[in-house]
PDB file of N, CA and C in Angstrom:
ATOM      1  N   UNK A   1       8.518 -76.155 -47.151  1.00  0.00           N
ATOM      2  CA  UNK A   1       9.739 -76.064 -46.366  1.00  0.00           C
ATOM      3  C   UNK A   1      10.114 -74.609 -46.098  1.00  0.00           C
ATOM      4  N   UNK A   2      10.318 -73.958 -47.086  1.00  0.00           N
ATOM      5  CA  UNK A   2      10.475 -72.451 -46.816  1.00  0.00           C
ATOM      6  C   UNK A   2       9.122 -71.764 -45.591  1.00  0.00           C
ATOM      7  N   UNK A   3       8.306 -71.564 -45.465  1.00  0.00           N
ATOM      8  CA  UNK A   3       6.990 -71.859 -44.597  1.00  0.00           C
ATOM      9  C   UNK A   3       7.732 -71.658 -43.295  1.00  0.00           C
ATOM     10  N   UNK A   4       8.421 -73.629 -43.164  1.00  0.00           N
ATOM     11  CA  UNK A   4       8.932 -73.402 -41.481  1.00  0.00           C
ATOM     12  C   UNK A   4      10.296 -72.727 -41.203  1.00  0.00           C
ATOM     13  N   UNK A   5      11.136 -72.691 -42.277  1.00  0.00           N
ATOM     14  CA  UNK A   5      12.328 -72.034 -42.118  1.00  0.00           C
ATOM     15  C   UNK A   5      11.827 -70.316 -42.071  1.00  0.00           C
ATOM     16  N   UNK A   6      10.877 -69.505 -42.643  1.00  0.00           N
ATOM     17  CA  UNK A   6      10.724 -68.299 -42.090  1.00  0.00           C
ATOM     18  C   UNK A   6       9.566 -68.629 -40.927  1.00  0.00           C
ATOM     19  N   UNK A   7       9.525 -69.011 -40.840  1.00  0.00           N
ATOM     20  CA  UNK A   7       8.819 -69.583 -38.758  1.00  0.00           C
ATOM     21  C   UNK A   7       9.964 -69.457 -38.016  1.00  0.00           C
ATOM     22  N   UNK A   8      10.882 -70.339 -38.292  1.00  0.00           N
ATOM     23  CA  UNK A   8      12.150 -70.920 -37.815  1.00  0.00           C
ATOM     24  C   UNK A   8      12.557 -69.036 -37.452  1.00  0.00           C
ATOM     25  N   UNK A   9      12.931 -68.403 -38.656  1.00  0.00           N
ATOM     26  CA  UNK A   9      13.664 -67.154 -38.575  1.00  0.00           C
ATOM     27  C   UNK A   9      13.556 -66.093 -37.539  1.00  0.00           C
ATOM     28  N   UNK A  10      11.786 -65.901 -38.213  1.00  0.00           N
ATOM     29  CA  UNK A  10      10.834 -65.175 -36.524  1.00  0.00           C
ATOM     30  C   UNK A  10      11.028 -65.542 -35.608  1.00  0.00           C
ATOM     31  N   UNK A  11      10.884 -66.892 -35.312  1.00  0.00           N
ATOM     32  CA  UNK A  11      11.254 -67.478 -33.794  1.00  0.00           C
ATOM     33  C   UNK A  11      12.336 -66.880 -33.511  1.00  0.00           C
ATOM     34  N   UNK A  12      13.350 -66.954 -34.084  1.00  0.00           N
ATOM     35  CA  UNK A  12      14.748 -67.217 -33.573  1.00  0.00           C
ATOM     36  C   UNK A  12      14.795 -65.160 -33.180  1.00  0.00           C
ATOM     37  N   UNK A  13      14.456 -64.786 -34.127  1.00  0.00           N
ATOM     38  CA  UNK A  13      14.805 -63.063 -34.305  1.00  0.00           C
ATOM     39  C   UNK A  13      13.783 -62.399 -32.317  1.00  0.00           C
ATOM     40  N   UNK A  14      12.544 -62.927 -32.414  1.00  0.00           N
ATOM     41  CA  UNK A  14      11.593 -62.836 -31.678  1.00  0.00           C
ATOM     42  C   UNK A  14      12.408 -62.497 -30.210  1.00  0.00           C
ATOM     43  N   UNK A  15      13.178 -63.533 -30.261  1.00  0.00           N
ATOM     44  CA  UNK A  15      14.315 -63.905 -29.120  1.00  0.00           C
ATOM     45  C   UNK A  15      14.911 -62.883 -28.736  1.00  0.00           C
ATOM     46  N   UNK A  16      15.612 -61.953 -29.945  1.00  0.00           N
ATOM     47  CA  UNK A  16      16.127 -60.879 -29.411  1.00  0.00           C
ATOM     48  C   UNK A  16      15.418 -59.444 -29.534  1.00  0.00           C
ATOM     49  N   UNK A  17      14.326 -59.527 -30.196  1.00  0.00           N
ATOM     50  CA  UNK A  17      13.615 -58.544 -29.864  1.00  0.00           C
ATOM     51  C   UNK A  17      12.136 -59.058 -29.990  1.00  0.00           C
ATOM     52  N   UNK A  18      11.463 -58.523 -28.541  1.00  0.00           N
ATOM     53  CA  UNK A  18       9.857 -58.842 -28.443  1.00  0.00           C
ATOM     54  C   UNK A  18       8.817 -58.068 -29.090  1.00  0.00           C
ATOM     55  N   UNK A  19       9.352 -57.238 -30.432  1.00  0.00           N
ATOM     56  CA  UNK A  19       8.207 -56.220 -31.001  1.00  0.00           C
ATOM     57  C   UNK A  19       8.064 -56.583 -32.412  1.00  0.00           C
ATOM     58  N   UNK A  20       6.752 -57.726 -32.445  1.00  0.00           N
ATOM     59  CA  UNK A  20       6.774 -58.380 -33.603  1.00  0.00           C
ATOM     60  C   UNK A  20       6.925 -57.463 -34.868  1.00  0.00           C
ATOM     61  N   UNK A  21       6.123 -56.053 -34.705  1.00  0.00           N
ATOM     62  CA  UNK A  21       6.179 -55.240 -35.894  1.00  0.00           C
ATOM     63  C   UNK A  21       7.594 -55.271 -36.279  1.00  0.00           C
ATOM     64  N   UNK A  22       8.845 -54.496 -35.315  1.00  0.00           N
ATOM     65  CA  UNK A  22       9.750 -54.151 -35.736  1.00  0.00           C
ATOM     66  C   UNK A  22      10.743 -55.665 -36.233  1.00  0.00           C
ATOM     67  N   UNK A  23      10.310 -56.646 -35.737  1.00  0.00           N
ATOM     68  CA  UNK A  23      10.779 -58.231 -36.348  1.00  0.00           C
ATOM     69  C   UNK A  23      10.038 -58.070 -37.812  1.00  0.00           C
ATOM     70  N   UNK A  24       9.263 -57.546 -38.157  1.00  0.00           N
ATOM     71  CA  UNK A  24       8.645 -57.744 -39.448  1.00  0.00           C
ATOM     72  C   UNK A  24       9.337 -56.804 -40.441  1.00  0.00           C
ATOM     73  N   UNK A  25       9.918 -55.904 -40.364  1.00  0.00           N
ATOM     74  CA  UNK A  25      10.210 -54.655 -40.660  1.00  0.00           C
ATOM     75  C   UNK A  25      12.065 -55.080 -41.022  1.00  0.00           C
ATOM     76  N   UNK A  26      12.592 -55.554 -39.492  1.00  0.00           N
ATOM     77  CA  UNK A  26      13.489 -56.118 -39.622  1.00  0.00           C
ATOM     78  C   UNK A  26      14.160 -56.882 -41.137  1.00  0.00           C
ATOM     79  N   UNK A  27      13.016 -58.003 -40.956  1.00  0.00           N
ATOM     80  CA  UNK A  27      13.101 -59.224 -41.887  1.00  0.00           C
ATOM     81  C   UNK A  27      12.897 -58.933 -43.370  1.00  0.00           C
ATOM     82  N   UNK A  28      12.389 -57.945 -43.541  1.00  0.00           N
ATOM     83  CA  UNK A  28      11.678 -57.465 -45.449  1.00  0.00           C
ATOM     84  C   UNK A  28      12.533 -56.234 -45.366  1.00  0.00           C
ATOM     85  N   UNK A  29      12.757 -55.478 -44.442  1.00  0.00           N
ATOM     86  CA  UNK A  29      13.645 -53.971 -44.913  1.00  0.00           C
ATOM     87  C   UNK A  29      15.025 -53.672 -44.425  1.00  0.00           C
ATOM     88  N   UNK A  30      15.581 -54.523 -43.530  1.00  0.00           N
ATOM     89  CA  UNK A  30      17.021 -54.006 -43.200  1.00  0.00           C
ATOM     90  C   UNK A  30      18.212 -54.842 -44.019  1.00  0.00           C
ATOM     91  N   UNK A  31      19.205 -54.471 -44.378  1.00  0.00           N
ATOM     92  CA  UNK A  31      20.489 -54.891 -44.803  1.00  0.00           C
ATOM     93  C   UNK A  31      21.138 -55.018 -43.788  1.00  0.00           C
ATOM     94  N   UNK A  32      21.382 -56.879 -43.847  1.00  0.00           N
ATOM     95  CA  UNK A  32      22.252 -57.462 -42.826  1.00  0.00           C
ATOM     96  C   UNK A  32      23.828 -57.278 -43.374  1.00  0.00           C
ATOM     97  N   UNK A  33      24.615 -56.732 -42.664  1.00  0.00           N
ATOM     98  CA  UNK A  33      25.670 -56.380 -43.340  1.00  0.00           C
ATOM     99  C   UNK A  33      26.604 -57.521 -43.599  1.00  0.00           C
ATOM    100  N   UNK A  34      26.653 -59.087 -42.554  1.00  0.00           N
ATOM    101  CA  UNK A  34      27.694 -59.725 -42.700  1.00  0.00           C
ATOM    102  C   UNK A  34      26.919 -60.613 -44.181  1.00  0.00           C
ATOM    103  N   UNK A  35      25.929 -60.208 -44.325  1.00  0.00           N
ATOM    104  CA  UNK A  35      25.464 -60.796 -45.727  1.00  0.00           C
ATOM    105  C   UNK A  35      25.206 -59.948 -47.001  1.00  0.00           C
ATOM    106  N   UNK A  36      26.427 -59.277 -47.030  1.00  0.00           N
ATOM    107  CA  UNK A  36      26.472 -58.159 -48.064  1.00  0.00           C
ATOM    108  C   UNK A  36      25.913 -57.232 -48.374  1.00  0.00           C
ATOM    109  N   UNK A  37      24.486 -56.934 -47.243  1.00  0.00           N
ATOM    110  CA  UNK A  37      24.046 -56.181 -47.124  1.00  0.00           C
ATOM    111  C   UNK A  37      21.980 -56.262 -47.518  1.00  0.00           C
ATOM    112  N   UNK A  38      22.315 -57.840 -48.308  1.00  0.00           N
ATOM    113  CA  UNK A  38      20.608 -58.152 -48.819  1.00  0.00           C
ATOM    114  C   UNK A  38      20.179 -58.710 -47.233  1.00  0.00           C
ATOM    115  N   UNK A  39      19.002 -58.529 -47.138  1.00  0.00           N
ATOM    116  CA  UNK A  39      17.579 -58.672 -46.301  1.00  0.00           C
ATOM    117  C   UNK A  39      17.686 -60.496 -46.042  1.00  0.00           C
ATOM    118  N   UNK A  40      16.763 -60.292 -44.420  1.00  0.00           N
ATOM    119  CA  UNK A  40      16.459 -61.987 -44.808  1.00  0.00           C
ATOM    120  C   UNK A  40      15.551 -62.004 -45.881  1.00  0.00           C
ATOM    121  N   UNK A  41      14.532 -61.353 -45.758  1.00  0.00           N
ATOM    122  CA  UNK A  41      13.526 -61.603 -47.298  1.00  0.00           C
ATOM    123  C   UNK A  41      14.588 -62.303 -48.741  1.00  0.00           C
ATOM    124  N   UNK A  42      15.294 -61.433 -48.883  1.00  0.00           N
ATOM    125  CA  UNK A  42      15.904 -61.409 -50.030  1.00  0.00           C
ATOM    126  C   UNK A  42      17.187 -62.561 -49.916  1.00  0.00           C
ATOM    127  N   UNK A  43      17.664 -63.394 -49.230  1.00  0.00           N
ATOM    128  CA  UNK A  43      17.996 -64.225 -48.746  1.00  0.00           C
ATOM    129  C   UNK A  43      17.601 -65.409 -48.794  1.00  0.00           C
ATOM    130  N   UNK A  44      16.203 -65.525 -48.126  1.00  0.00           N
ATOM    131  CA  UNK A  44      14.930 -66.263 -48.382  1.00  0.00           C
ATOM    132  C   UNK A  44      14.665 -66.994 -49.878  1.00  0.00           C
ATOM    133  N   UNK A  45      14.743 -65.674 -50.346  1.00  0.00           N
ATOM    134  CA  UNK A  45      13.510 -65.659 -51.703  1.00  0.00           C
ATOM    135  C   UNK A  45      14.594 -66.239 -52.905  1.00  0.00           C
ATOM    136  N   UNK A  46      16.325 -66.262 -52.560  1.00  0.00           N
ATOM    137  CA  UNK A  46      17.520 -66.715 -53.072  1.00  0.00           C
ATOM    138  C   UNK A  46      17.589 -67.769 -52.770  1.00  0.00           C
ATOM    139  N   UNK A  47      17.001 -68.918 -51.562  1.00  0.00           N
ATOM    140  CA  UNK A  47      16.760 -70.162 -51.498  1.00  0.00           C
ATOM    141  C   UNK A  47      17.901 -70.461 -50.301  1.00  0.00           C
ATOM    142  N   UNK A  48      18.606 -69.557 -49.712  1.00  0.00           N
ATOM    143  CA  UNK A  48      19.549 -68.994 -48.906  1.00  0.00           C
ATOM    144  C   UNK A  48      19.333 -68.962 -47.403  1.00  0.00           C
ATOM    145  N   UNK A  49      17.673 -68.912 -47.324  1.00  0.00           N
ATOM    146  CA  UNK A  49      17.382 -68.484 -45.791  1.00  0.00           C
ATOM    147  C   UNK A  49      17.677 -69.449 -44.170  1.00  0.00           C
ATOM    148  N   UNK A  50      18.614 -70.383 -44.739  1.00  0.00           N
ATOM    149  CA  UNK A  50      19.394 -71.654 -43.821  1.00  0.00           C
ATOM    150  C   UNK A  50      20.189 -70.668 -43.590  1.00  0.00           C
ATOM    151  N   UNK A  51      20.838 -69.769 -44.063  1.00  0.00           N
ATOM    152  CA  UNK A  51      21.576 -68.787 -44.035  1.00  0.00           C
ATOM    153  C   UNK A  51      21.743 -67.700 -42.714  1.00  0.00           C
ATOM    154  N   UNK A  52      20.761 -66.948 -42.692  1.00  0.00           N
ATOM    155  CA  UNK A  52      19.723 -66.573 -42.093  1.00  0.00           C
ATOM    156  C   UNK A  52      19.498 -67.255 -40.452  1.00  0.00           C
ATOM    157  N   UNK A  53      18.834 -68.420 -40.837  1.00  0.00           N
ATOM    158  CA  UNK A  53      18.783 -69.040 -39.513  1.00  0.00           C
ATOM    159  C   UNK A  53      19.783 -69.269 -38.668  1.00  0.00           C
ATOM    160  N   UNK A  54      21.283 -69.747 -39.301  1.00  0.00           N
ATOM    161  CA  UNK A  54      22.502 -69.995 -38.801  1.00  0.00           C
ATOM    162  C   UNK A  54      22.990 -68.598 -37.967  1.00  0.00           C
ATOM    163  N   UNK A  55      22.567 -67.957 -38.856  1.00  0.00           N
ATOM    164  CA  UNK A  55      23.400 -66.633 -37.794  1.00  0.00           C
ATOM    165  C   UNK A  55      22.559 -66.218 -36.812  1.00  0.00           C
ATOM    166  N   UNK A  56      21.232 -66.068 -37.269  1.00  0.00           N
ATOM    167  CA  UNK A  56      20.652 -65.378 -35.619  1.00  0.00           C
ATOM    168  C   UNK A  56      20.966 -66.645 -34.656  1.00  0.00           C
ATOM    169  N   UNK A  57      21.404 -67.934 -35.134  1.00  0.00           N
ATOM    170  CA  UNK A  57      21.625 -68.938 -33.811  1.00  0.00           C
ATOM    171  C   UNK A  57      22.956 -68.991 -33.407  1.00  0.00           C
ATOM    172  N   UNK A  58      23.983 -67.950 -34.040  1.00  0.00           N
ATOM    173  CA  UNK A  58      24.661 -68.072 -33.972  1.00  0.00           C
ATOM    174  C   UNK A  58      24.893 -66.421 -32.946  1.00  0.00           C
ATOM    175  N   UNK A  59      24.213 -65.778 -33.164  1.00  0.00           N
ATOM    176  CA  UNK A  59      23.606 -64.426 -32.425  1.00  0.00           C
ATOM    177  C   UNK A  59      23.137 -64.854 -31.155  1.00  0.00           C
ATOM    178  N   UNK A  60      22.265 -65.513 -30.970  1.00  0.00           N
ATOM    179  CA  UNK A  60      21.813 -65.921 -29.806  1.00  0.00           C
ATOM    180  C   UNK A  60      22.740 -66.543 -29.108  1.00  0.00           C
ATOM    181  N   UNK A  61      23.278 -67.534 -29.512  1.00  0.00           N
ATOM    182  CA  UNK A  61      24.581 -68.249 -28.758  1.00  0.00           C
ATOM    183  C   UNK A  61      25.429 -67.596 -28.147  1.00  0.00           C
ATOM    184  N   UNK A  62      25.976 -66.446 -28.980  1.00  0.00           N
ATOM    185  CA  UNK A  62      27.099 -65.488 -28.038  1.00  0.00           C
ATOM    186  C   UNK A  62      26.094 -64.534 -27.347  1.00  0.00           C
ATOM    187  N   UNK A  63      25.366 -64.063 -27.454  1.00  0.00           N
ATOM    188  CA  UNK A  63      24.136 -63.452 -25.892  1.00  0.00           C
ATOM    189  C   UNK A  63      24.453 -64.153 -25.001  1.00  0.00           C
ATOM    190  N   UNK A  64      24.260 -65.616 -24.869  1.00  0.00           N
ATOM    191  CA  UNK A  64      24.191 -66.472 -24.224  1.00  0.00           C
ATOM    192  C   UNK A  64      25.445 -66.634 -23.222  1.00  0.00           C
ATOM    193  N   UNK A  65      26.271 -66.244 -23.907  1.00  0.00           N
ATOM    194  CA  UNK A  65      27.280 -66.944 -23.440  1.00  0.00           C
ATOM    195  C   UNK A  65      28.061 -65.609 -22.398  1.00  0.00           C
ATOM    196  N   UNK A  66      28.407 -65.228 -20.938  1.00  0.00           N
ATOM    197  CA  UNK A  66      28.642 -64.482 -20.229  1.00  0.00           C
ATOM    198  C   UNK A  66      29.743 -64.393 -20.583  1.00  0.00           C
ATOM    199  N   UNK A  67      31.204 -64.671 -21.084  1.00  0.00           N
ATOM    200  CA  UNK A  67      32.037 -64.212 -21.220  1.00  0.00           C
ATOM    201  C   UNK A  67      32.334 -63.865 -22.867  1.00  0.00           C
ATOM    202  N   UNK A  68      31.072 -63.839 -23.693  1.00  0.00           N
ATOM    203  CA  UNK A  68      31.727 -63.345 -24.594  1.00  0.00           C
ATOM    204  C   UNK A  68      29.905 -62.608 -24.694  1.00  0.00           C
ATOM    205  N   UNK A  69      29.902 -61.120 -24.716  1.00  0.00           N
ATOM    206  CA  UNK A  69      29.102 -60.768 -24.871  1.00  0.00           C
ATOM    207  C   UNK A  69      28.650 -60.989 -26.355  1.00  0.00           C
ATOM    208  N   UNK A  70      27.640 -61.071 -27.180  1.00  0.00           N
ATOM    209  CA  UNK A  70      27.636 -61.240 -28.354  1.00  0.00           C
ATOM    210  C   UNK A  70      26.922 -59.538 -29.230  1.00  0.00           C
ATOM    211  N   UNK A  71      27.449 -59.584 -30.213  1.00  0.00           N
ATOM    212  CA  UNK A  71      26.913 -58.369 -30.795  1.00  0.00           C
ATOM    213  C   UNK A  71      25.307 -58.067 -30.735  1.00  0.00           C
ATOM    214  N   UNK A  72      25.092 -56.590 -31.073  1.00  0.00           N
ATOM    215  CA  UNK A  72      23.633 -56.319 -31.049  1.00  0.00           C
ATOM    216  C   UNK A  72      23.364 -56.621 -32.877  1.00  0.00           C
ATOM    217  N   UNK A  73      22.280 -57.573 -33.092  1.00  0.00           N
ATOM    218  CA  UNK A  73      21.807 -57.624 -33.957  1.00  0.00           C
ATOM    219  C   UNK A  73      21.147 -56.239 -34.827  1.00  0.00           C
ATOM    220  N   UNK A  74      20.439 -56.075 -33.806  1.00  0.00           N
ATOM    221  CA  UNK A  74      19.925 -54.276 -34.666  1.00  0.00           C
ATOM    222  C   UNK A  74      19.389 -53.161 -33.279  1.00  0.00           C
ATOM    223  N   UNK A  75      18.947 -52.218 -33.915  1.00  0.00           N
ATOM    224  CA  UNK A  75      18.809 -51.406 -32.706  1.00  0.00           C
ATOM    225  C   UNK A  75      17.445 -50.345 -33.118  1.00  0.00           C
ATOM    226  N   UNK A  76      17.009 -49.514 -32.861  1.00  0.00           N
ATOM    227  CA  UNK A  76      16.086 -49.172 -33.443  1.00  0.00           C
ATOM    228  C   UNK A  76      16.510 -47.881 -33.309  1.00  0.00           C
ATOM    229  N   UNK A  77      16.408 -46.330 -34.399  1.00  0.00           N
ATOM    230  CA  UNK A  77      16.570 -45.295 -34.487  1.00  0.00           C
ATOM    231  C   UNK A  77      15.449 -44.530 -34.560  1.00  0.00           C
ATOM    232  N   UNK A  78      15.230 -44.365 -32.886  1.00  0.00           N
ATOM    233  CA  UNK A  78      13.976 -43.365 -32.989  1.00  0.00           C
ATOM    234  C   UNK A  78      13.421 -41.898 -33.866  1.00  0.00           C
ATOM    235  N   UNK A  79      14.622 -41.554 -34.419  1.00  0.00           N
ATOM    236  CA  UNK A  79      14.190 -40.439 -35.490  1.00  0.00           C
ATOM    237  C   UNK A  79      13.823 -40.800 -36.719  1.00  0.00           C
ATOM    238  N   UNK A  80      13.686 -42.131 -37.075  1.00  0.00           N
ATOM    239  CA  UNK A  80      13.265 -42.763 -38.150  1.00  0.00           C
ATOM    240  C   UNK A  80      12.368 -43.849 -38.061  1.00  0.00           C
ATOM    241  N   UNK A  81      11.572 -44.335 -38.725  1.00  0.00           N
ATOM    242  CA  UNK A  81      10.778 -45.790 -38.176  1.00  0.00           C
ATOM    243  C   UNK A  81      11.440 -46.804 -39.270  1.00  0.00           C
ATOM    244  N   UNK A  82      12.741 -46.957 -38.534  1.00  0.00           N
ATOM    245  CA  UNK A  82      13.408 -48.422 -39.547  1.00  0.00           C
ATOM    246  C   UNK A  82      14.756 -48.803 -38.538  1.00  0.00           C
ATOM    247  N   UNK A  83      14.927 -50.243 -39.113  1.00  0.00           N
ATOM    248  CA  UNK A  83      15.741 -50.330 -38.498  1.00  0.00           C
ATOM    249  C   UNK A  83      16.913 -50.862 -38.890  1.00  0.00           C
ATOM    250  N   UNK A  84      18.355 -50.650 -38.039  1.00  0.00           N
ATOM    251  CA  UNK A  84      19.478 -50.330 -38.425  1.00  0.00           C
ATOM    252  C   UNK A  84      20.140 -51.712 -37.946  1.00  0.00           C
ATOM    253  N   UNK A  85      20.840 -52.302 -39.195  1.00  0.00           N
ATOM    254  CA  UNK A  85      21.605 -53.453 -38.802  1.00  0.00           C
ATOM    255  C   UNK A  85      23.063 -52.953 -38.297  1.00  0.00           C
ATOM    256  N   UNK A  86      23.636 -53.619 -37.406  1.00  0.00           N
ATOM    257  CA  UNK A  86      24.619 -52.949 -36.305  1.00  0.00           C
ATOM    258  C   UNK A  86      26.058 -54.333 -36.813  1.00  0.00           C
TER     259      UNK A  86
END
C-alpha cells in the first residue's frame, strides 16, 4: 500500500512540476512547512503519507481554480541545488 500512495504522491507533485529530479529531491529533502516542517519521506515513513497526498490535491485544486489562485508549492533557488518550500 505505501508503494501506490508514494506513486500516488509523484503523480500528484509531477503535476506541478515536470522535473522528475527536482520532484525527487523535493520529496526526501525539503521541509513542508504546513507540516511542521518534516519531508514527505518522513511523513511517509510515519505512516502519515495520506497526509501528503491530501494537500498536494488540495494544491492542485486551488491552481485550478481561476479565482482563487492557489499557492506555489516550491520554487527552485538557483544559487543552491535544493529546494525551497514556499
Amino acid at each position: 500500500m505505501a508503494n501506490s500512495l508514494t506513486r500516488r504522491i509523484f503523480l500528484l507533485a509531477d503535476r506541478l512540476e515536470p522535473d522528475r529530479a527536482a520532484v525527487w529531491q523535493w520529496f526526501h529533502c525539503t521541509p513542508i512547512r504546513v507540516f511542521d516542517g518534516q519531508t514527505a519521506l518522513e511523513l511517509m515513513t510515519a505512516g502519515e503519507g495520506w497526509r501528503v497526498e491530501a494537500w498536494l490535491e488540495t494544491v492542485l485544486l486551488s491552481e485550478e481554480d481561476a479565482a482563487f489562485p492557489g499557492p506555489i508549492l516550491f520554487r527552485f533557488d538557483g544559487n543552491q541545488s535544493s529546494w525551497l518550500s514556499l
